[in-house]
Protein backbone atom coordinates (compact mmCIF):
# COMPACT_ATOMS: atom_id res chain seq x y z
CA UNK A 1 46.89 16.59 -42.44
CA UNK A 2 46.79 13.09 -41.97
CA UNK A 3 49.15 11.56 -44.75
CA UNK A 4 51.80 14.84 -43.64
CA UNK A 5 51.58 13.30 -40.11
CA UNK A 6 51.51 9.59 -40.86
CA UNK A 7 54.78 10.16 -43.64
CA UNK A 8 56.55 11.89 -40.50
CA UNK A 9 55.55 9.24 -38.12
CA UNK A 10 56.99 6.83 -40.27
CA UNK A 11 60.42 8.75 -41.23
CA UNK A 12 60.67 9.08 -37.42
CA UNK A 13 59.97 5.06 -37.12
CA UNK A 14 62.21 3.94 -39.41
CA UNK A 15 65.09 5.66 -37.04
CA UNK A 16 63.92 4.76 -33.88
CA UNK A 17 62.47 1.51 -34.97
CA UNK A 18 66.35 0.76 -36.67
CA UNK A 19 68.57 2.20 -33.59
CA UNK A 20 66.33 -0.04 -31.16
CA UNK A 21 66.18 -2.91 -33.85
CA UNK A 22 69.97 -2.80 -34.21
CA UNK A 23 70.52 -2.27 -30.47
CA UNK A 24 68.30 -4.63 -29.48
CA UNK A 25 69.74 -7.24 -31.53
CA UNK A 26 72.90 -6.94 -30.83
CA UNK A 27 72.25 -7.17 -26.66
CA UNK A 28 70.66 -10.37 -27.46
CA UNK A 29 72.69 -12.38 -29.62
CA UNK A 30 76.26 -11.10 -28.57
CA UNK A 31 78.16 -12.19 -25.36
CA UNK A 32 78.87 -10.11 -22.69
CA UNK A 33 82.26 -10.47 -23.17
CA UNK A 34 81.13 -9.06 -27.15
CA UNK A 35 79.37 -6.42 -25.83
CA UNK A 36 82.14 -4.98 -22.96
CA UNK A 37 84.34 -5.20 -26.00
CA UNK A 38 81.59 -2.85 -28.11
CA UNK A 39 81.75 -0.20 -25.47
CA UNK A 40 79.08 -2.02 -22.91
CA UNK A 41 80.60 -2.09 -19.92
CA UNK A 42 77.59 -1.89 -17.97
CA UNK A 43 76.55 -5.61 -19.15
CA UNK A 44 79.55 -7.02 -17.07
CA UNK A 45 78.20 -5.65 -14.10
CA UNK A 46 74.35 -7.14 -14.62
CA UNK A 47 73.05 -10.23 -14.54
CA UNK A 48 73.14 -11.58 -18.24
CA UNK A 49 69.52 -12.23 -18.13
CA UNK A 50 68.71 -8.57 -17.11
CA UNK A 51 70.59 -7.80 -20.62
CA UNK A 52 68.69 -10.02 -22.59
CA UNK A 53 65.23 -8.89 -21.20
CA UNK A 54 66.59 -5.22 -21.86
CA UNK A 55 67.33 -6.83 -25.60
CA UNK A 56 63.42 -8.23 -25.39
CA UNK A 57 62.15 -4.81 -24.79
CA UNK A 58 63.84 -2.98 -27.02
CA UNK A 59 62.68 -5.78 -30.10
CA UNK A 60 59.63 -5.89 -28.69
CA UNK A 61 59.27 -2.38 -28.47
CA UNK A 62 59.90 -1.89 -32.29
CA UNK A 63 57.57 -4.81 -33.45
CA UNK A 64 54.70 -2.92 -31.24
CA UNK A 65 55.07 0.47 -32.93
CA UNK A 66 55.66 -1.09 -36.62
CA UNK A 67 52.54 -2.99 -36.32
CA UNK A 68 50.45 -1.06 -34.48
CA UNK A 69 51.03 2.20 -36.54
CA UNK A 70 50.76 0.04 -39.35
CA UNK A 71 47.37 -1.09 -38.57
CA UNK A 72 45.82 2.09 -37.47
CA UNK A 73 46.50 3.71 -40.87
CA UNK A 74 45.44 1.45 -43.02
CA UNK A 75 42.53 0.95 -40.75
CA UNK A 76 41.84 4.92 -41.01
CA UNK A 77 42.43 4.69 -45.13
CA UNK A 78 40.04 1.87 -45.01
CA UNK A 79 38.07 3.49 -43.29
CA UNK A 80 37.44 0.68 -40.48
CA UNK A 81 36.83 2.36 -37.30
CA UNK A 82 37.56 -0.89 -35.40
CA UNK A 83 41.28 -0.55 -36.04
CA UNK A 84 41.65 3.05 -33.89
CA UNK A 85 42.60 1.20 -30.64
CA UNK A 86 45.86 0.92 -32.30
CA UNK A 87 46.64 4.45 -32.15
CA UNK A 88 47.19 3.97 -28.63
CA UNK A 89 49.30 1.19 -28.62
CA UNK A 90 51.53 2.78 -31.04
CA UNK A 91 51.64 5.59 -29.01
CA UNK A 92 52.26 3.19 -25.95
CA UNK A 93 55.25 1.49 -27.85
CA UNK A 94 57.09 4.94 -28.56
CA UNK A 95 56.21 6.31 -25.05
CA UNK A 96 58.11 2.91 -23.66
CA UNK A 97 61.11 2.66 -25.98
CA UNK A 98 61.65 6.52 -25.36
CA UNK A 99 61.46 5.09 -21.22
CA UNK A 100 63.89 2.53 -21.76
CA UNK A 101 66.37 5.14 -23.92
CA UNK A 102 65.69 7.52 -20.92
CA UNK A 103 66.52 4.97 -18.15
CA UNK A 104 69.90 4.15 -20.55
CA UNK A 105 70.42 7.97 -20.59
CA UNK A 106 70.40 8.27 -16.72
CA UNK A 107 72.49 4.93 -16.14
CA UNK A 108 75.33 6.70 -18.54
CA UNK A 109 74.60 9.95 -15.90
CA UNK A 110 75.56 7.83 -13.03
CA UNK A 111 78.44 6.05 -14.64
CA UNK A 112 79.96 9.16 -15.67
CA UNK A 113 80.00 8.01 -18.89
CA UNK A 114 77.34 10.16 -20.98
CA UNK A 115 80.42 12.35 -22.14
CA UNK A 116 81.00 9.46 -24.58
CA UNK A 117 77.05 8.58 -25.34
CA UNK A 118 74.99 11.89 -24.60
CA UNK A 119 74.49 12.65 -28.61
CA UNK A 120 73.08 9.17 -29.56
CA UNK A 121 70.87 9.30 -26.11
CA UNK A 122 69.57 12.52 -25.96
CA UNK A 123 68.85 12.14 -30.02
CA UNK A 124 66.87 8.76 -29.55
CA UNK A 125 65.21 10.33 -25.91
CA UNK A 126 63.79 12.98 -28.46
CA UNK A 127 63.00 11.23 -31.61
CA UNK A 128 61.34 8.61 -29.55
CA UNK A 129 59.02 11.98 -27.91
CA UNK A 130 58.24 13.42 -31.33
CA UNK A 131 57.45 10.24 -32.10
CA UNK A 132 55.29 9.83 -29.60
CA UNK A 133 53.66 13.03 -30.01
CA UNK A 134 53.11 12.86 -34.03
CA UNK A 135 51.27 9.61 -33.73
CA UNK A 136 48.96 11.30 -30.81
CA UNK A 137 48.32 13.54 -33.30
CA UNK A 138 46.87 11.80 -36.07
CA UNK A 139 43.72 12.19 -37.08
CA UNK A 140 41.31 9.06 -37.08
CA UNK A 141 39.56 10.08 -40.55
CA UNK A 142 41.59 11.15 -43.37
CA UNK A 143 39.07 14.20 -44.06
């Protein structure tokens, strides 16, 4: 049970770790000017620092769940019970970068634009959950 749930809690990492790597990224090295011409309208119309601390989050987001899941497994195949706190903060990364996705998701709502971005943000919103869920789920021993 655990190596089914820790190979699906990394295939669902590697996407949501790569959108909000990519994402991220992008917000934080492009100009506004870059990123209203990439379908961003919404960074015109916020302070540029509130779109580089969005940028922060999302980066910082990934980095949390990479190496936190990271260290919780091979704690658990090493059997070193001191790694386990991880767990939780890899849980805690995928619960916030599925917050952040859901606070994009309702922006788009209110700017009438989520006719043009609803597949990408209800598909992150949800693979960010399961996400979040799976690595709940595994077990602390591989027995």
């Amino acid at each position: 049970m655990f190596y089914a749930l820790a190979i699906s809690g990394w295939v669902l990492t590697a996407f949501v770790g790569m959108v909000f790597f990519k994402a991220g990224k992008f917000k934080l090295t492009a100009s506004i000017d870059t990123l209203v011409g990439a379908g961003m309208t919404w960074s015109k119309q916020i302070p540029k620092s509130l779109v580089r601390l969005i940028a922060l989050l999302e980066l910082i987001g990934v980095v949390g769940l990479v190496i936190a899941q990271g260290a919780f497994e091979v704690g658990v195949i090493a059997n070193v019970p001191a790694f386990a706190f991880a767990q939780g903060w890899a849980v805690a990364a995928a619960i916030g970068l599925d917050l952040v996705m859901a606070v994009g998701l309702v922006m788009h709502i209110v700017r009438k634009e989520i006719k043009y971005t609803w597949k990408i943000n209800v598909g992150v919103v949800l693979a960010a959950s399961l996400l979040a869920v799976v690595l709940a789920a595994v077990p602390q021993s591989i027995s």
